[in-house]
Protein backbone atom coordinates (compact mmCIF):
# COMPACT_ATOMS: atom_id res chain seq x y z
CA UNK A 1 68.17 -28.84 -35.49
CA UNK A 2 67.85 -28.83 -32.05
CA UNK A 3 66.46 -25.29 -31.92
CA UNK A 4 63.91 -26.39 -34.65
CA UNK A 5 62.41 -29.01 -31.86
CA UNK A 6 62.29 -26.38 -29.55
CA UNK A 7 60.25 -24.04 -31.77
CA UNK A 8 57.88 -27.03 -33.25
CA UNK A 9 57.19 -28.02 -29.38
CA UNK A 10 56.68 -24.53 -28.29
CA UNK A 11 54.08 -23.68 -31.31
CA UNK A 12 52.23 -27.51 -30.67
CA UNK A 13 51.75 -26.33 -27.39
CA UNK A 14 50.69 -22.79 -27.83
CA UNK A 15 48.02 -24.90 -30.44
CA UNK A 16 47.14 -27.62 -28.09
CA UNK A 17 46.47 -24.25 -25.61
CA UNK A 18 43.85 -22.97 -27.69
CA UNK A 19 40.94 -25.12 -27.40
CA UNK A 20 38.50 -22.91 -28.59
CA UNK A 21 36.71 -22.45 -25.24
CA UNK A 22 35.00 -18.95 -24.50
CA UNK A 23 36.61 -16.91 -21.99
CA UNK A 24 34.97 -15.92 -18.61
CA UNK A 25 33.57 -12.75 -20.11
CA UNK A 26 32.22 -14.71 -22.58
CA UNK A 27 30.50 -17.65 -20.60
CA UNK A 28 28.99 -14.86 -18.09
CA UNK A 29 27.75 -12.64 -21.15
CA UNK A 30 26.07 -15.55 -22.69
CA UNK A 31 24.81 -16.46 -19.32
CA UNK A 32 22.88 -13.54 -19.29
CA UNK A 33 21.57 -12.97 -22.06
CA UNK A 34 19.67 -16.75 -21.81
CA UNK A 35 18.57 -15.78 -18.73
CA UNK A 36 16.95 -11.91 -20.01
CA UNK A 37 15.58 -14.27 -23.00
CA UNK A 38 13.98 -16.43 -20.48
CA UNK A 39 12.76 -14.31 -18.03
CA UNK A 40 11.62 -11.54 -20.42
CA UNK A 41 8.18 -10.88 -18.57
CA UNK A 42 9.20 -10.31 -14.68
CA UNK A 43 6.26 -9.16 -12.77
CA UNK A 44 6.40 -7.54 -9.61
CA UNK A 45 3.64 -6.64 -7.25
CA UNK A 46 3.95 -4.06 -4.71
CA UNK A 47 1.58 -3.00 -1.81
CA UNK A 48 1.21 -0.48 0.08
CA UNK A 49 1.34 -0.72 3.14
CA UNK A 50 3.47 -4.27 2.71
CA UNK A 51 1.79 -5.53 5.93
CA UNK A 52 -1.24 -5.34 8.44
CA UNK A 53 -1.34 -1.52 9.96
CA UNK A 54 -2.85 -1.16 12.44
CA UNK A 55 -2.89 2.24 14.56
CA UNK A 56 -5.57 1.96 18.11
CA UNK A 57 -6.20 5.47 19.32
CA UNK A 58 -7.81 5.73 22.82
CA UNK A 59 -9.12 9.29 24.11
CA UNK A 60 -10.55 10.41 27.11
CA UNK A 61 -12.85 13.07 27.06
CA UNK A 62 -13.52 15.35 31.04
CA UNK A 63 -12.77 11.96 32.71
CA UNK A 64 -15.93 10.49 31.74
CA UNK A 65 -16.32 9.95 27.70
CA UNK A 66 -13.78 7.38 26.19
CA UNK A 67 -13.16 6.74 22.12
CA UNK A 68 -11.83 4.32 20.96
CA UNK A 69 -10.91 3.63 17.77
CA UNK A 70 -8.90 1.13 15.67
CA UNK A 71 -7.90 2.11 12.21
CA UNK A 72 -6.41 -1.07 10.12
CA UNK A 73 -5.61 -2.65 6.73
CA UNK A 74 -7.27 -5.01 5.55
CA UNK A 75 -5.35 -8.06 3.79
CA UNK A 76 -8.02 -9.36 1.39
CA UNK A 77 -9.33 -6.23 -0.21
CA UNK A 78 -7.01 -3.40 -2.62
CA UNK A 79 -6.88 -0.98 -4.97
CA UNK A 80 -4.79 -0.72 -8.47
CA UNK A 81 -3.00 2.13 -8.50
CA UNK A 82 -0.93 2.07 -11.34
CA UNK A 83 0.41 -0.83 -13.70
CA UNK A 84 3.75 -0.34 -15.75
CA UNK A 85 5.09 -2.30 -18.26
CA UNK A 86 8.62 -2.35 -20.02
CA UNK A 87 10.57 -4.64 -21.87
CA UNK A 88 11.89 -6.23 -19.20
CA UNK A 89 9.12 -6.21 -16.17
CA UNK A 90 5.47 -5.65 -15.33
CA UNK A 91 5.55 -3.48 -12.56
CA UNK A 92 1.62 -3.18 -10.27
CA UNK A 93 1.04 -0.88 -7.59
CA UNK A 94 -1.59 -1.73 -5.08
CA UNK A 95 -3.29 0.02 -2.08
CA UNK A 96 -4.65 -1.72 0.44
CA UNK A 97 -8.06 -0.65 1.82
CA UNK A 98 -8.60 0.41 5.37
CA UNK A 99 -11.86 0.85 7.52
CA UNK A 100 -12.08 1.64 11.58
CA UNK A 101 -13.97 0.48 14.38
CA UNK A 102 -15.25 2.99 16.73
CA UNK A 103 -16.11 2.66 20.18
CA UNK A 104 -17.81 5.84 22.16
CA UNK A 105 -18.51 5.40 26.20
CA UNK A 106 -20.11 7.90 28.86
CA UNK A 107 -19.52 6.73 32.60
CA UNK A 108 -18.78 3.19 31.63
CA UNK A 109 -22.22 3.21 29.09
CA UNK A 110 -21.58 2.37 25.15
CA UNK A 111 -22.92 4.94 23.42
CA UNK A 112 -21.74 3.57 20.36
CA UNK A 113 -20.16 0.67 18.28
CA UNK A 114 -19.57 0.88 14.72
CA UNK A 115 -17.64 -0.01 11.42
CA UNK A 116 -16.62 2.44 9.43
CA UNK A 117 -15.26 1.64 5.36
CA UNK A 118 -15.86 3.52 1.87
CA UNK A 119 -19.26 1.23 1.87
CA UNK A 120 -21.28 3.37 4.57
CA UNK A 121 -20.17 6.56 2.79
CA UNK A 122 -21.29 5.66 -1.03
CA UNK A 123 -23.76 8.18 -2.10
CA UNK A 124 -26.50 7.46 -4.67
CA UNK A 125 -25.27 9.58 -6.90
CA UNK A 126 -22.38 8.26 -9.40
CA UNK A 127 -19.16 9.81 -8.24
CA UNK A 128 -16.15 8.15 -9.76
CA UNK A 129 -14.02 9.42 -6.42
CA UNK A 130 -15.47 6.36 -5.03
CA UNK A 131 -14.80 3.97 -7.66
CA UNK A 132 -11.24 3.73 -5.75
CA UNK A 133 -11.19 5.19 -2.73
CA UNK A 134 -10.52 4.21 0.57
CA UNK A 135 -10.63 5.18 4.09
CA UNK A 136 -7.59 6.67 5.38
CA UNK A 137 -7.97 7.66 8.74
CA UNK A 138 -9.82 8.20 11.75
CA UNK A 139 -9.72 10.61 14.59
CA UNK A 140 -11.36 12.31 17.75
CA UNK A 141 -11.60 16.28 16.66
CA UNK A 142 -10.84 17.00 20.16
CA UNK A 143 -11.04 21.25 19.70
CA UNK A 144 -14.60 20.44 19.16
CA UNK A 145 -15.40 17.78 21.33
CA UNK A 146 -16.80 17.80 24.23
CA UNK A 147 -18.80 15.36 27.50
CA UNK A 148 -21.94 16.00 25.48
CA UNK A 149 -21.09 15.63 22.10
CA UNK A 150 -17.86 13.85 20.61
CA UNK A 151 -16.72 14.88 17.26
CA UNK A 152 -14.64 12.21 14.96
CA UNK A 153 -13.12 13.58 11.83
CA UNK A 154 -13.19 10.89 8.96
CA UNK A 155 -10.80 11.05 5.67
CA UNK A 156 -11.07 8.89 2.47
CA UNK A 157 -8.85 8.84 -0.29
CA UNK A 158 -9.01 7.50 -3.50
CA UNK A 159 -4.76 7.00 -4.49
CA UNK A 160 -5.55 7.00 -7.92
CA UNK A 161 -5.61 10.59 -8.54
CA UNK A 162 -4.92 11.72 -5.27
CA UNK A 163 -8.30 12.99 -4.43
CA UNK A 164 -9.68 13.41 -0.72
CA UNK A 165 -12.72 14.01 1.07
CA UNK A 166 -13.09 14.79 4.71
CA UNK A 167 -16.05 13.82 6.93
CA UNK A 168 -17.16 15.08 10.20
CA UNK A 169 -19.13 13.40 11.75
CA UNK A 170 -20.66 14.40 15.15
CA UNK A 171 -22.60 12.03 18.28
CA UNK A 172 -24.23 13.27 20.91
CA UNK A 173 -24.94 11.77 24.61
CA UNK A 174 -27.57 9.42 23.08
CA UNK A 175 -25.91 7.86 20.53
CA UNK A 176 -27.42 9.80 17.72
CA UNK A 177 -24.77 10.80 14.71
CA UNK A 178 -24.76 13.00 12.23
CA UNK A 179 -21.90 13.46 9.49
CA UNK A 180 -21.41 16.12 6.69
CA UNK A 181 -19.16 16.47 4.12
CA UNK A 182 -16.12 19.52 5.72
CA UNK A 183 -13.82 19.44 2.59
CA UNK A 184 -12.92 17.86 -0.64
CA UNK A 185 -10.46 17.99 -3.20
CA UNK A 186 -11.32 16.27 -6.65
């Protein structure tokens, strides 16, 4: 009899055990899957660069001609590059756009002073490389340059498709500039 209690108490326990709880594996799988349900649609934004850039070049030129220029990002103005979507996120790719300012001095004189950005370099005629291209850098051609005229080589890019086209554009003692297409690649 007294190995009868023993059994009884041991099985009421084991029962009383068992309260029908879910395990750990359980609680975190159902965790889960409540949060995927909830947060089906994640969207994330990337651009590129993150942050301001900003690269300043400064070139002298036979001691007398300086160039300046200051090639940056601008916060407030992008381009889509590409835009996923999969069952679980919404993924969008965004360039920023850059422009440059330019700065060209003889013997202490400004020669010139400008703003350079996709807008100046438009052409009449409808090419879609524009549509989405940006400026992507800025630089003194300084094989070419010389005290009486300073040659700046000027690439765009549209990061869509990859595309390029390469300005140079020469100014002479007076301030007087000229710029013609060098390369491209549609």
């Amino acid at each position: 009899m007294k190995n009868n209690l023993i059994f009884v108490a041991l099985i009421s326990i084991i029962c009383l055990s068992c309260n029908g709880k879910p395990t750990k594996k359980e609680a975190l799988e159902r965790a889960v899957f409540e949060f995927n349900q909830r947060n089906s649609n994640v969207e994330i934004i990337a651009y590129h660069p993150e942050t301001y850039t900003e690269v300043v070049t400064d070139t002298i030129i036979e001691n007398k001609t300086k160039v300046h220029i200051k090639n940056y990002s601008l916060l407030d103005e992008h381009i889509l590059v590409s835009k996923t979507t999969d069952a679980v996120s919404k993924k969008i790719n965004y360039q920023r756009v850059f422009a440059s300012e330019i700065h060209i001095s003889i013997a202490s004189k400004d020669i010139l002073s400008t703003h350079l950005s996709t807008k100046q370099f438009k052409t009449s005629v409808a090419d879609p490389f524009w549509d989405h291209a940006t400026l992507q850098h800025t630089w003194v051609n300084q094989e070419l340059s010389n005290i009486t005229n300073i040659v700046l080589d000027i690439s765009f890019i549209n990061p869509r498709n990859q595309a390029y086209k390469l300005y140079r554009m020469s100014v002479n003692v007076d301030g007087h500039q000229t710029i013609n297409l060098i390369e491209e690649q549609s």
